[in-house]
N, C-alpha and C. Protein backbone atom coordinates (compact mmCIF):
# COMPACT_ATOMS: atom_id res chain seq x y z
N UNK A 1 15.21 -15.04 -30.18
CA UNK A 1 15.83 -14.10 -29.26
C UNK A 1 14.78 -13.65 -28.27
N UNK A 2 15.01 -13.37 -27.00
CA UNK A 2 14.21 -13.03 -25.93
C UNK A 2 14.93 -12.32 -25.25
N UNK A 3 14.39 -10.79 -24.90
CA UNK A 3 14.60 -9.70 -24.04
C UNK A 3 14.49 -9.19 -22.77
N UNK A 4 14.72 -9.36 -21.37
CA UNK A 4 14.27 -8.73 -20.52
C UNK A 4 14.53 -7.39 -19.97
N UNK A 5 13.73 -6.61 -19.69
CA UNK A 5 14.01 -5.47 -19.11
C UNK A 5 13.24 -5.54 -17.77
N UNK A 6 13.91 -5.18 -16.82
CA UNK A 6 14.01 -4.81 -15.67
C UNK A 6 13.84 -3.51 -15.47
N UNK A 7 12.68 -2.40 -14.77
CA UNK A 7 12.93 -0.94 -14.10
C UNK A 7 11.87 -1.21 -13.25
N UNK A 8 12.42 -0.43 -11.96
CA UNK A 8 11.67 -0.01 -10.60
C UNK A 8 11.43 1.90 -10.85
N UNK A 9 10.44 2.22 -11.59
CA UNK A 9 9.98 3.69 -11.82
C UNK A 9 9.68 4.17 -10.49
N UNK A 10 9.05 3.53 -9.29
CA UNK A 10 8.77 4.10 -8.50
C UNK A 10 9.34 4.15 -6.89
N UNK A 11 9.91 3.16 -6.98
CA UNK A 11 11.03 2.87 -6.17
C UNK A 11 10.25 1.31 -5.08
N UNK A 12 8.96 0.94 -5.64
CA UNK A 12 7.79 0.23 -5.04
C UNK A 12 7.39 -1.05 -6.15
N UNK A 13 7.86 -0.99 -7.32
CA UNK A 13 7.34 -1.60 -8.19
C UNK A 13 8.30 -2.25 -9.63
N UNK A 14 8.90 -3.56 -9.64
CA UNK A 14 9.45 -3.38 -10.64
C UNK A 14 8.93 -4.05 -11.69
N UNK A 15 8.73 -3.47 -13.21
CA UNK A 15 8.64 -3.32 -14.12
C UNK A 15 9.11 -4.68 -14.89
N UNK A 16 8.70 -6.07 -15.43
CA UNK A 16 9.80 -6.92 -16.23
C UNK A 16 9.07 -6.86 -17.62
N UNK A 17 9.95 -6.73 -18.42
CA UNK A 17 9.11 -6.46 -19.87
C UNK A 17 9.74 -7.34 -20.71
N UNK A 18 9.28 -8.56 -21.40
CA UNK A 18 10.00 -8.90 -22.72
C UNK A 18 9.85 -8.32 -23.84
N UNK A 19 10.99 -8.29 -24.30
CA UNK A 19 11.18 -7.35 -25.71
C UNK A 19 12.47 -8.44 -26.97
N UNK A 20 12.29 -7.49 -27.70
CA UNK A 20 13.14 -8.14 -29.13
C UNK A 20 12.65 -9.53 -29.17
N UNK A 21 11.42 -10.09 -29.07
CA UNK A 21 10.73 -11.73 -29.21
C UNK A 21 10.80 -11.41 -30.72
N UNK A 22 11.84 -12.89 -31.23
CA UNK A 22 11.89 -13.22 -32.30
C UNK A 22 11.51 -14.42 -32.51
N UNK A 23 10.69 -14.45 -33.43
CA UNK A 23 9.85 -14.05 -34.16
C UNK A 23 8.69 -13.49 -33.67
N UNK A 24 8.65 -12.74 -33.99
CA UNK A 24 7.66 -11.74 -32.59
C UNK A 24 6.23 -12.23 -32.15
N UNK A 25 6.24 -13.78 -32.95
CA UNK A 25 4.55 -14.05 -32.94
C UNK A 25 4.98 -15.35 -31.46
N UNK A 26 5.97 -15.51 -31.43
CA UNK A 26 6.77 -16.82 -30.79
C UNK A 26 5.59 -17.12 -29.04
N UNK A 27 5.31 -18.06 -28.88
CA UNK A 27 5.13 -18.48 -27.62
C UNK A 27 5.95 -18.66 -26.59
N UNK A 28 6.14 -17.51 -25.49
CA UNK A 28 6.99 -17.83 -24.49
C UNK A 28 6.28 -17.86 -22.80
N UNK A 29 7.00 -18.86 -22.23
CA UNK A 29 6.28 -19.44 -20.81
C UNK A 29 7.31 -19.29 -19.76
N UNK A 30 7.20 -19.10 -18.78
CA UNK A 30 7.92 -18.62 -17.19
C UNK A 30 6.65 -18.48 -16.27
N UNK A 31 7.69 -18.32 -15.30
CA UNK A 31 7.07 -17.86 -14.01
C UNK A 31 7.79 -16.71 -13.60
N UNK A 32 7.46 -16.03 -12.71
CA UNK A 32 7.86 -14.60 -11.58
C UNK A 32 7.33 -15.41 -10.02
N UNK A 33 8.40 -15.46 -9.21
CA UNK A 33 8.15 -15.14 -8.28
C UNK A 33 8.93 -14.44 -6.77
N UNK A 34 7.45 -14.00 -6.41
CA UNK A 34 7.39 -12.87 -5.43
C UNK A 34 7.47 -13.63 -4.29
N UNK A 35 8.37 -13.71 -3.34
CA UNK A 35 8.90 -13.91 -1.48
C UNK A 35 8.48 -15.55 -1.82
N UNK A 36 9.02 -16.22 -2.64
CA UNK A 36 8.97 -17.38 -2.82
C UNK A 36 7.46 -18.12 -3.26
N UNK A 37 6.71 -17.10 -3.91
CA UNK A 37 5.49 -17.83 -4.24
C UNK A 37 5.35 -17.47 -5.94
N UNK A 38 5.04 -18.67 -6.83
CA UNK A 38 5.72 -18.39 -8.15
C UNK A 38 4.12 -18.14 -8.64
N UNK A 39 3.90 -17.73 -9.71
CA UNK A 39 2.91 -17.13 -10.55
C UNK A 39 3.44 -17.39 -11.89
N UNK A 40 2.40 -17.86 -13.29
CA UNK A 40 3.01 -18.42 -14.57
C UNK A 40 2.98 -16.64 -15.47
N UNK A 41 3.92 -16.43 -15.95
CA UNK A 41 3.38 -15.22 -16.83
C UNK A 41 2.91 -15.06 -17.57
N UNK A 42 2.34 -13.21 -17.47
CA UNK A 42 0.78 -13.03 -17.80
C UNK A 42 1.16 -13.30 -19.73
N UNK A 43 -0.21 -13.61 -20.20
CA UNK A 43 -0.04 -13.72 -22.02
C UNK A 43 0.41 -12.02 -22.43
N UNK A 44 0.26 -11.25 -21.62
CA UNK A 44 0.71 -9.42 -22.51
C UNK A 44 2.01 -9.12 -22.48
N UNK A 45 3.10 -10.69 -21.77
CA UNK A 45 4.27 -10.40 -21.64
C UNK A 45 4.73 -9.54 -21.13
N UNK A 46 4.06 -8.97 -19.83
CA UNK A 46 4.29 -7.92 -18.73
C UNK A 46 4.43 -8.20 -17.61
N UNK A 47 4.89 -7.64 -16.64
CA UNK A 47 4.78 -8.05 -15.36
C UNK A 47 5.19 -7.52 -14.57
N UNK A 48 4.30 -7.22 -13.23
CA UNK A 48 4.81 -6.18 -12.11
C UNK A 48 4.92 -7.08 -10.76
N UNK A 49 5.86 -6.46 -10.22
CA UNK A 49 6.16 -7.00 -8.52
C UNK A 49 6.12 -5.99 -8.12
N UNK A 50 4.82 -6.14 -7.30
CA UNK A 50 5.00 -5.00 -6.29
C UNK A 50 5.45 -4.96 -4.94
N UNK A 51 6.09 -4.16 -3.90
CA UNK A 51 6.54 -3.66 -2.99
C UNK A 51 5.89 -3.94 -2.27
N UNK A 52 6.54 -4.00 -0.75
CA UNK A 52 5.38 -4.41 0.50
C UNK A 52 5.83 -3.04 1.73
N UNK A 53 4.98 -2.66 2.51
CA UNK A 53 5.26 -1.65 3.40
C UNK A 53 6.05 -2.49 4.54
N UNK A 54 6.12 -3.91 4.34
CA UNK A 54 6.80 -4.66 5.73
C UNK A 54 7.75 -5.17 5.55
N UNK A 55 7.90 -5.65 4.63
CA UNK A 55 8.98 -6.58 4.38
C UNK A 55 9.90 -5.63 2.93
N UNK A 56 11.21 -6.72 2.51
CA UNK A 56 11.38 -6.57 1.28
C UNK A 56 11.15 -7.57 0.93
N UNK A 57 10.65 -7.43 -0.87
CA UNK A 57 10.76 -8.30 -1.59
C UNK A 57 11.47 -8.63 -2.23
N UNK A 58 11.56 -10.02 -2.23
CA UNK A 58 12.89 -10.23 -3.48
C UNK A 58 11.88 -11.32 -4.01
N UNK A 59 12.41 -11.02 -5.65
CA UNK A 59 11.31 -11.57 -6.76
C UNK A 59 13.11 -12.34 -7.99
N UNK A 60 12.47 -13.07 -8.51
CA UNK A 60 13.10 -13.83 -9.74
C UNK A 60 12.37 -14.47 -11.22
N UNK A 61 12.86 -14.74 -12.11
CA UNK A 61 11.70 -15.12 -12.72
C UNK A 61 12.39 -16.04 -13.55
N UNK A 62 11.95 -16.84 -14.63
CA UNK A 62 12.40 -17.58 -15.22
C UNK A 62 11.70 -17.79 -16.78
N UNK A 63 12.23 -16.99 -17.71
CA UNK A 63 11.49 -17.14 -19.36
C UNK A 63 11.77 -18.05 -20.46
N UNK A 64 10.92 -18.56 -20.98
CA UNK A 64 11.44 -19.62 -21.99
C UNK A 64 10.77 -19.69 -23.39
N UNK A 65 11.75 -19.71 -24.80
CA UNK A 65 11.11 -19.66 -26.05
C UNK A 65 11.99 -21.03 -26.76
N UNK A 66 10.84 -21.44 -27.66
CA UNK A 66 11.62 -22.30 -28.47
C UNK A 66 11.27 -21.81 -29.94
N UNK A 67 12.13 -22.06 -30.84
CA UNK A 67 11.96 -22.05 -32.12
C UNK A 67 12.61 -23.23 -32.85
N UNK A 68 12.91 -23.01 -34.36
CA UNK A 68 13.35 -24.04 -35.13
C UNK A 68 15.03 -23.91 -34.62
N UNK A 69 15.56 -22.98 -34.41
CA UNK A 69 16.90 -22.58 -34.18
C UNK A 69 17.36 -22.93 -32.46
N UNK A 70 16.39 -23.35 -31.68
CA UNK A 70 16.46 -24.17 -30.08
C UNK A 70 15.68 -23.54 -29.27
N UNK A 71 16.19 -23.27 -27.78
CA UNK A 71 15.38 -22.81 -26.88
C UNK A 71 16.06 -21.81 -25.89
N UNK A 72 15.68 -20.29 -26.25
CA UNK A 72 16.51 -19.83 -25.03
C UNK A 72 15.48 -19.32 -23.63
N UNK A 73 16.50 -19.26 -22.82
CA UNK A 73 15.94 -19.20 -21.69
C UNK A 73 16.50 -17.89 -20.91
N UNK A 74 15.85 -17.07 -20.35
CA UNK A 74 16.43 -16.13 -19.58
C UNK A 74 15.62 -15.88 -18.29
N UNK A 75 17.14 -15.61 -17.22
CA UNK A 75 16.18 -15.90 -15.70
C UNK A 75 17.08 -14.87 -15.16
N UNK A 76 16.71 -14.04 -14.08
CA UNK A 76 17.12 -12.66 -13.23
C UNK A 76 16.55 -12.78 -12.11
N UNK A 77 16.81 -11.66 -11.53
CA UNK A 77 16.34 -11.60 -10.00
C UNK A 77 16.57 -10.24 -9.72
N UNK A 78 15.71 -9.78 -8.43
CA UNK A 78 16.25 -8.22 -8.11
C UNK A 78 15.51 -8.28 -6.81
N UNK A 79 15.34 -6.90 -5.94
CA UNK A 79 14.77 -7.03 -4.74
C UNK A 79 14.23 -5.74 -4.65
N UNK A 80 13.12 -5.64 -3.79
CA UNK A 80 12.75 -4.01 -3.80
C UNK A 80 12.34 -3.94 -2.33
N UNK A 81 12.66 -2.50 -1.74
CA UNK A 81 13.10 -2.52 -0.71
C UNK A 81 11.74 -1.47 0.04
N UNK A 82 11.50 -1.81 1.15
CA UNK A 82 10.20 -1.71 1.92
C UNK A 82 10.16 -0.07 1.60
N UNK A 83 8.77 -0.40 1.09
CA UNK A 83 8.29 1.16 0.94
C UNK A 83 6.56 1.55 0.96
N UNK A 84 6.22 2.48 0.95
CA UNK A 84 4.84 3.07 1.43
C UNK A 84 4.29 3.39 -0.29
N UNK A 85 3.80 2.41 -0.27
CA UNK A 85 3.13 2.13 -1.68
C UNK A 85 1.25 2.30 -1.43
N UNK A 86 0.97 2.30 -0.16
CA UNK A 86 -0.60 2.33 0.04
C UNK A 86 -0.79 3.10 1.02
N UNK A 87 -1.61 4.10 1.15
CA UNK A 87 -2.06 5.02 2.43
C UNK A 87 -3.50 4.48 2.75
N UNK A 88 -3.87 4.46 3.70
CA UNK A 88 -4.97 3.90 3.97
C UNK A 88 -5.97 5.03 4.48
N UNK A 89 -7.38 4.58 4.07
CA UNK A 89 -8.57 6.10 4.46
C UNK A 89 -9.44 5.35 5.73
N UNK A 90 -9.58 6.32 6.11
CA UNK A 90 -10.28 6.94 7.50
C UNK A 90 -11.43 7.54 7.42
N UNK A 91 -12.52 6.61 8.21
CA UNK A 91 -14.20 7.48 8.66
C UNK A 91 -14.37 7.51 10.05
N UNK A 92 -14.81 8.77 9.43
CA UNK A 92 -15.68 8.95 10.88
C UNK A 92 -16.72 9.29 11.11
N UNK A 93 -17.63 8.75 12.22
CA UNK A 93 -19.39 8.79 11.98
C UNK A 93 -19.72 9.02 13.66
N UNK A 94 -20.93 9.10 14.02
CA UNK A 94 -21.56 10.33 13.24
C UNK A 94 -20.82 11.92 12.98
N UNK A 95 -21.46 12.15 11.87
CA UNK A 95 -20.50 13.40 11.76
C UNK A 95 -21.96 14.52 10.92
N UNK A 96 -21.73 15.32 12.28
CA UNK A 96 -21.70 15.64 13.30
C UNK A 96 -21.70 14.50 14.34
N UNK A 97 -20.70 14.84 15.31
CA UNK A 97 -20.89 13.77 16.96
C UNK A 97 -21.59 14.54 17.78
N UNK A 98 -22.61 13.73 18.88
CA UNK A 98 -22.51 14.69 20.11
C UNK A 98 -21.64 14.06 21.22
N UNK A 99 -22.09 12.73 20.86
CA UNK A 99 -21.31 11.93 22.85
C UNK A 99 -20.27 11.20 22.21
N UNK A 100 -20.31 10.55 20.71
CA UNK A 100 -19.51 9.39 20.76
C UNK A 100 -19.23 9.50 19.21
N UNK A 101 -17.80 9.33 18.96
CA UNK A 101 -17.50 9.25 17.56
C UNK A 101 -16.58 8.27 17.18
N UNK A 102 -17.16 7.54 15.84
CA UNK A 102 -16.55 5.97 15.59
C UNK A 102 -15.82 6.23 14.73
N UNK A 103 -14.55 5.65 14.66
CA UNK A 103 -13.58 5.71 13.94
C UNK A 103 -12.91 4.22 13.54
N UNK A 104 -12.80 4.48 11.93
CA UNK A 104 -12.46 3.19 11.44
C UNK A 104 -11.38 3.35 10.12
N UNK A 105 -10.59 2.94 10.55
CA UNK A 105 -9.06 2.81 9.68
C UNK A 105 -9.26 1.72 8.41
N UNK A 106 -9.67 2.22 7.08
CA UNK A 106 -9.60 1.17 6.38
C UNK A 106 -8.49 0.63 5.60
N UNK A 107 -8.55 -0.37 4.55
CA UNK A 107 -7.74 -0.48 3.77
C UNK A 107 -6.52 -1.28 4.38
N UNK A 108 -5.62 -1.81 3.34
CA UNK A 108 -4.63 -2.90 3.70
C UNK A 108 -3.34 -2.10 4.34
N UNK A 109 -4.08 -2.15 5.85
CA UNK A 109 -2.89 -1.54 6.53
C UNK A 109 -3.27 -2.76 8.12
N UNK A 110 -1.51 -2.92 8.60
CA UNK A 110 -2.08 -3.75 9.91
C UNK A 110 -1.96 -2.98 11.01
N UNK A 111 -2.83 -3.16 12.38
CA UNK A 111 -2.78 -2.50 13.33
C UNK A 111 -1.21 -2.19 13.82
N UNK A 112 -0.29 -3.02 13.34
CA UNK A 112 0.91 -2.87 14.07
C UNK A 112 1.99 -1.52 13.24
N UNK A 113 1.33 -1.20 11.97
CA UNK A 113 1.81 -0.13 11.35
C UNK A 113 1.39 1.23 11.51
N UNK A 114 -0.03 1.29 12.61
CA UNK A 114 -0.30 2.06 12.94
C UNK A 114 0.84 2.90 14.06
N UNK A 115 1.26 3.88 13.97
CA UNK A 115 1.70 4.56 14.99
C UNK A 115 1.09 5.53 16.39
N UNK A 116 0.24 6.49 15.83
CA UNK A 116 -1.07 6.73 16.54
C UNK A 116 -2.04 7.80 16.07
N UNK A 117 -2.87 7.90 16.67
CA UNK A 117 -4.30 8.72 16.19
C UNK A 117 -3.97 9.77 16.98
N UNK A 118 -3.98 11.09 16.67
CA UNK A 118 -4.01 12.07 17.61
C UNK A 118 -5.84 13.02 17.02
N UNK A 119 -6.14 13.43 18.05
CA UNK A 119 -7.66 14.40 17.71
C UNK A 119 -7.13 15.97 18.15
N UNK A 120 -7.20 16.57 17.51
CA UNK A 120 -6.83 17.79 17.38
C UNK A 120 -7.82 19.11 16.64
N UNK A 121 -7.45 20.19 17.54
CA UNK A 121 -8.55 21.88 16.46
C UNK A 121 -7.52 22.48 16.65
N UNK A 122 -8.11 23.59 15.73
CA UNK A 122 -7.39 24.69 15.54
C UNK A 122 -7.23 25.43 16.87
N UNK A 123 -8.09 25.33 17.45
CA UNK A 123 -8.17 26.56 18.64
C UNK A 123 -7.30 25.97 20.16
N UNK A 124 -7.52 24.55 20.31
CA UNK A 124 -6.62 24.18 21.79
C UNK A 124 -5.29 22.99 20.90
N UNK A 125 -5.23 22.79 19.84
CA UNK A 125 -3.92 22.22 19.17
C UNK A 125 -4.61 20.51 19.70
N UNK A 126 -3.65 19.74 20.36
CA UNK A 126 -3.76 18.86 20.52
C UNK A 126 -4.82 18.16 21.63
N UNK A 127 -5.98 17.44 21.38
CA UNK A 127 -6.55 17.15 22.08
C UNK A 127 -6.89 15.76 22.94
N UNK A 128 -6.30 14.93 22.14
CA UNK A 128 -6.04 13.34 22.65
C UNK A 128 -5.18 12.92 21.87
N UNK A 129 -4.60 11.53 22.43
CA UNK A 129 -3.65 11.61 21.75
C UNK A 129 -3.47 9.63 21.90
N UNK A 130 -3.70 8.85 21.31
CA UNK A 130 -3.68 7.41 21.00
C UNK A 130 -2.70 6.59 20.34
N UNK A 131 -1.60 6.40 20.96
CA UNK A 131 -0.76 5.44 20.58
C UNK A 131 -1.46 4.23 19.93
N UNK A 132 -0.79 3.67 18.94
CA UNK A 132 -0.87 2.19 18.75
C UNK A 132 -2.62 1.96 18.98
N UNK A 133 -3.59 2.68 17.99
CA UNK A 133 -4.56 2.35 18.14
C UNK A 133 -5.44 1.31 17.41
N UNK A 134 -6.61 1.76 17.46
CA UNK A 134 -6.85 0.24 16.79
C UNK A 134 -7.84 0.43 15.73
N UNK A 135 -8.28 -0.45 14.52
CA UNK A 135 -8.34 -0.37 13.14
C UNK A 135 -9.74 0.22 13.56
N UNK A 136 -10.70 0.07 14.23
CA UNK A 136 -11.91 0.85 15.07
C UNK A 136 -12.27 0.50 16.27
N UNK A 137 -12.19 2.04 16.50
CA UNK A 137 -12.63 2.61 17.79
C UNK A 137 -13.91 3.61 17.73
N UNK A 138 -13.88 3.89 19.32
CA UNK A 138 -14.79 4.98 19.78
C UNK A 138 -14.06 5.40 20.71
N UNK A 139 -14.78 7.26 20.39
CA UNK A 139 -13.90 8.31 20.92
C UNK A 139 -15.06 8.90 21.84
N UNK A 140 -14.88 9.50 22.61
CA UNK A 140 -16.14 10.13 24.22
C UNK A 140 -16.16 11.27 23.49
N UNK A 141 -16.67 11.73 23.28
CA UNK A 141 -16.66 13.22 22.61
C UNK A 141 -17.69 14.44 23.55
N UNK A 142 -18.02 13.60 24.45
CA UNK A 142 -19.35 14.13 25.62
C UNK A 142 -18.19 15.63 25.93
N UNK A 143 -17.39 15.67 26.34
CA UNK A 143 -16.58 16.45 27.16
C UNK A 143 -15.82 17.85 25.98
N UNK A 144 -15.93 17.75 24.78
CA UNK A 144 -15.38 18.46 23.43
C UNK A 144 -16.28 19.67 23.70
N UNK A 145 -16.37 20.66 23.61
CA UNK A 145 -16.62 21.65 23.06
C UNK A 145 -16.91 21.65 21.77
N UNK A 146 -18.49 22.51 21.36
CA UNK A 146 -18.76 22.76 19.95
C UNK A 146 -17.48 23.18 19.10
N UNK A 147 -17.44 22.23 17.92
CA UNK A 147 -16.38 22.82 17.37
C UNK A 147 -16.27 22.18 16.42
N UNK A 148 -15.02 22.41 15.71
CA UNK A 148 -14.33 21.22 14.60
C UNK A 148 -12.86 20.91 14.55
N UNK A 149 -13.08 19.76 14.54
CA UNK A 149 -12.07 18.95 15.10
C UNK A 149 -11.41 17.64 14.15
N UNK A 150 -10.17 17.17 13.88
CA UNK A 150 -9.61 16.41 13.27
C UNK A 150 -9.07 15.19 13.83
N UNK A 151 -9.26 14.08 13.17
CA UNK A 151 -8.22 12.95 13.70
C UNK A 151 -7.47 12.81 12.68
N UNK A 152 -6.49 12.63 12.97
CA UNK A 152 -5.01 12.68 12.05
C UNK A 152 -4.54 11.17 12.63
N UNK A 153 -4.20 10.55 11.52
CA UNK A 153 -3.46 8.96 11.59
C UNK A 153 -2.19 9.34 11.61
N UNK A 154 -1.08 8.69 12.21
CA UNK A 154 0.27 8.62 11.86
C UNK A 154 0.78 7.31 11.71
N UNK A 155 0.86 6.65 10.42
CA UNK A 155 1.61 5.58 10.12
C UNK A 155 3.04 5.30 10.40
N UNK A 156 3.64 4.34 11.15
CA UNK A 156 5.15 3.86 11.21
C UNK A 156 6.05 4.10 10.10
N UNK A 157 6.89 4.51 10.03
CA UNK A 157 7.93 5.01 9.24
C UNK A 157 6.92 5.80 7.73
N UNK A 158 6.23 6.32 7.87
CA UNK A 158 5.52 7.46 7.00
C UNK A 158 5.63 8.65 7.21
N UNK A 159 6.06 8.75 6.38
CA UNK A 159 6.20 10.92 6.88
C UNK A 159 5.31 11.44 6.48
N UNK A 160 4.09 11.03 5.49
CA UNK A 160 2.60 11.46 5.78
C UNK A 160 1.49 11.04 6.57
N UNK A 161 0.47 11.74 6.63
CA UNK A 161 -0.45 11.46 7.83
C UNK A 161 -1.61 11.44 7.00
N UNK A 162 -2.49 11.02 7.55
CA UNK A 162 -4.07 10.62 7.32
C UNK A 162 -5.04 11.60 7.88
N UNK A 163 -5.86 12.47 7.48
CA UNK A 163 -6.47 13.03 8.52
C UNK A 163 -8.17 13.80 7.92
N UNK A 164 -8.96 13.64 8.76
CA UNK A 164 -10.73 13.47 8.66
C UNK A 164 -10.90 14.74 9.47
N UNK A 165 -11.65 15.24 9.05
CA UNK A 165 -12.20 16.84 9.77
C UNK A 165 -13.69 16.19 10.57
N UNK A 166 -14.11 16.82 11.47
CA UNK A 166 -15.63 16.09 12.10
C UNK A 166 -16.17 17.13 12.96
N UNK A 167 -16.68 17.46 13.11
CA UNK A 167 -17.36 18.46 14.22
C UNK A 167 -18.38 17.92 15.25
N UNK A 168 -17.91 18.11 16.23
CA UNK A 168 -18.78 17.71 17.38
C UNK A 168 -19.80 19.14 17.78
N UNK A 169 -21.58 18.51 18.10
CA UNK A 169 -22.41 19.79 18.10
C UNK A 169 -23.11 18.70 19.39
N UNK A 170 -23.29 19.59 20.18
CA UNK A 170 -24.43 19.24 21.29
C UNK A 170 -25.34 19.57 21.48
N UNK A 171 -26.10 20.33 20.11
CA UNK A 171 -27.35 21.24 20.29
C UNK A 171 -27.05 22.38 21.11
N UNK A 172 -28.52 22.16 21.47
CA UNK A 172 -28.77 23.34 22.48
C UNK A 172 -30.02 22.99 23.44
């Protein structure tokens, strides 16, 4: 006998678990695959598909046991639907700036999911403001006022933001 369970806990990730393996010591072999690229499954009889921020995935899999009593086989499918499974981090250097501050978007995010960089303080609100920017840049900071100041990321369809505190000092 061979079990599958299927759950998406996070709404990003689904869950395939074999269970009730009879005889529980039994050797069983499949594949999972994710947007048409197959993978053999893992020996802990677990297995995750994860979610993509671009696409959906649709995943299937295919399990197989034999014993003295024959061979069963069990195969499913499901799809999980585009979601924000990774936030990506942000530096910025020098920090303190005086003339020029570099900014670099890391992590598995593509420039085209970027929405934009805005630089912003407490004291004048919004201070630039960068559509569709790019994974690193440089910012003029010559013209800022001593202060402290934030760049805030806004990712495409994310309703959270990214955001680095930095203070620009020009001496004296």
């Amino acid at each position: 006998m061979l079990t599958v369970q299927q759950n998406n806990p996070t709404g990003c990730i689904a869950a395939i678990v074999i269970t009730n393996l009879q005889p529980p010591n039994s050797v069983v072999t499949g594949t999972i695959t994710r947007n048409g690229v197959a993978t053999p499954l893992d020996p802990d009889l677990y297995a995750e598909v994860l979610g993509s921020r671009t696409q959906i995935v649709n995943y299937s899999y295919t399990f197989s046991t034999s014993n003295e009593c024959g061979t069963t086989t069990v195969t499913g499918s499901g799809s999980i639907p585009k979601c924000n499974l990774y936030v990506p981090a942000m530096t910025v250097s020098p920090n303190p700036a005086n003339t020029l501050l570099d900014i670099q978007i890391e992590g598995e995010v593509e420039k085209e999911e970027l929405e934009n960089l805005m630089i912003m303080s407490n004291e004048s609100g919004l201070i630039q403001n960068f559509p569709s920017p790019e994974k690193v840049f440089q910012i003029n900071t010559a013209n800022f006022q001593n202060g402290v100041y934030y760049a805030v990321l806004k990712l495409i369809n994310m309703e959270q933001t990214v955001s680095k505190k930095f203070i620009v000092n020009h001496g004296q």
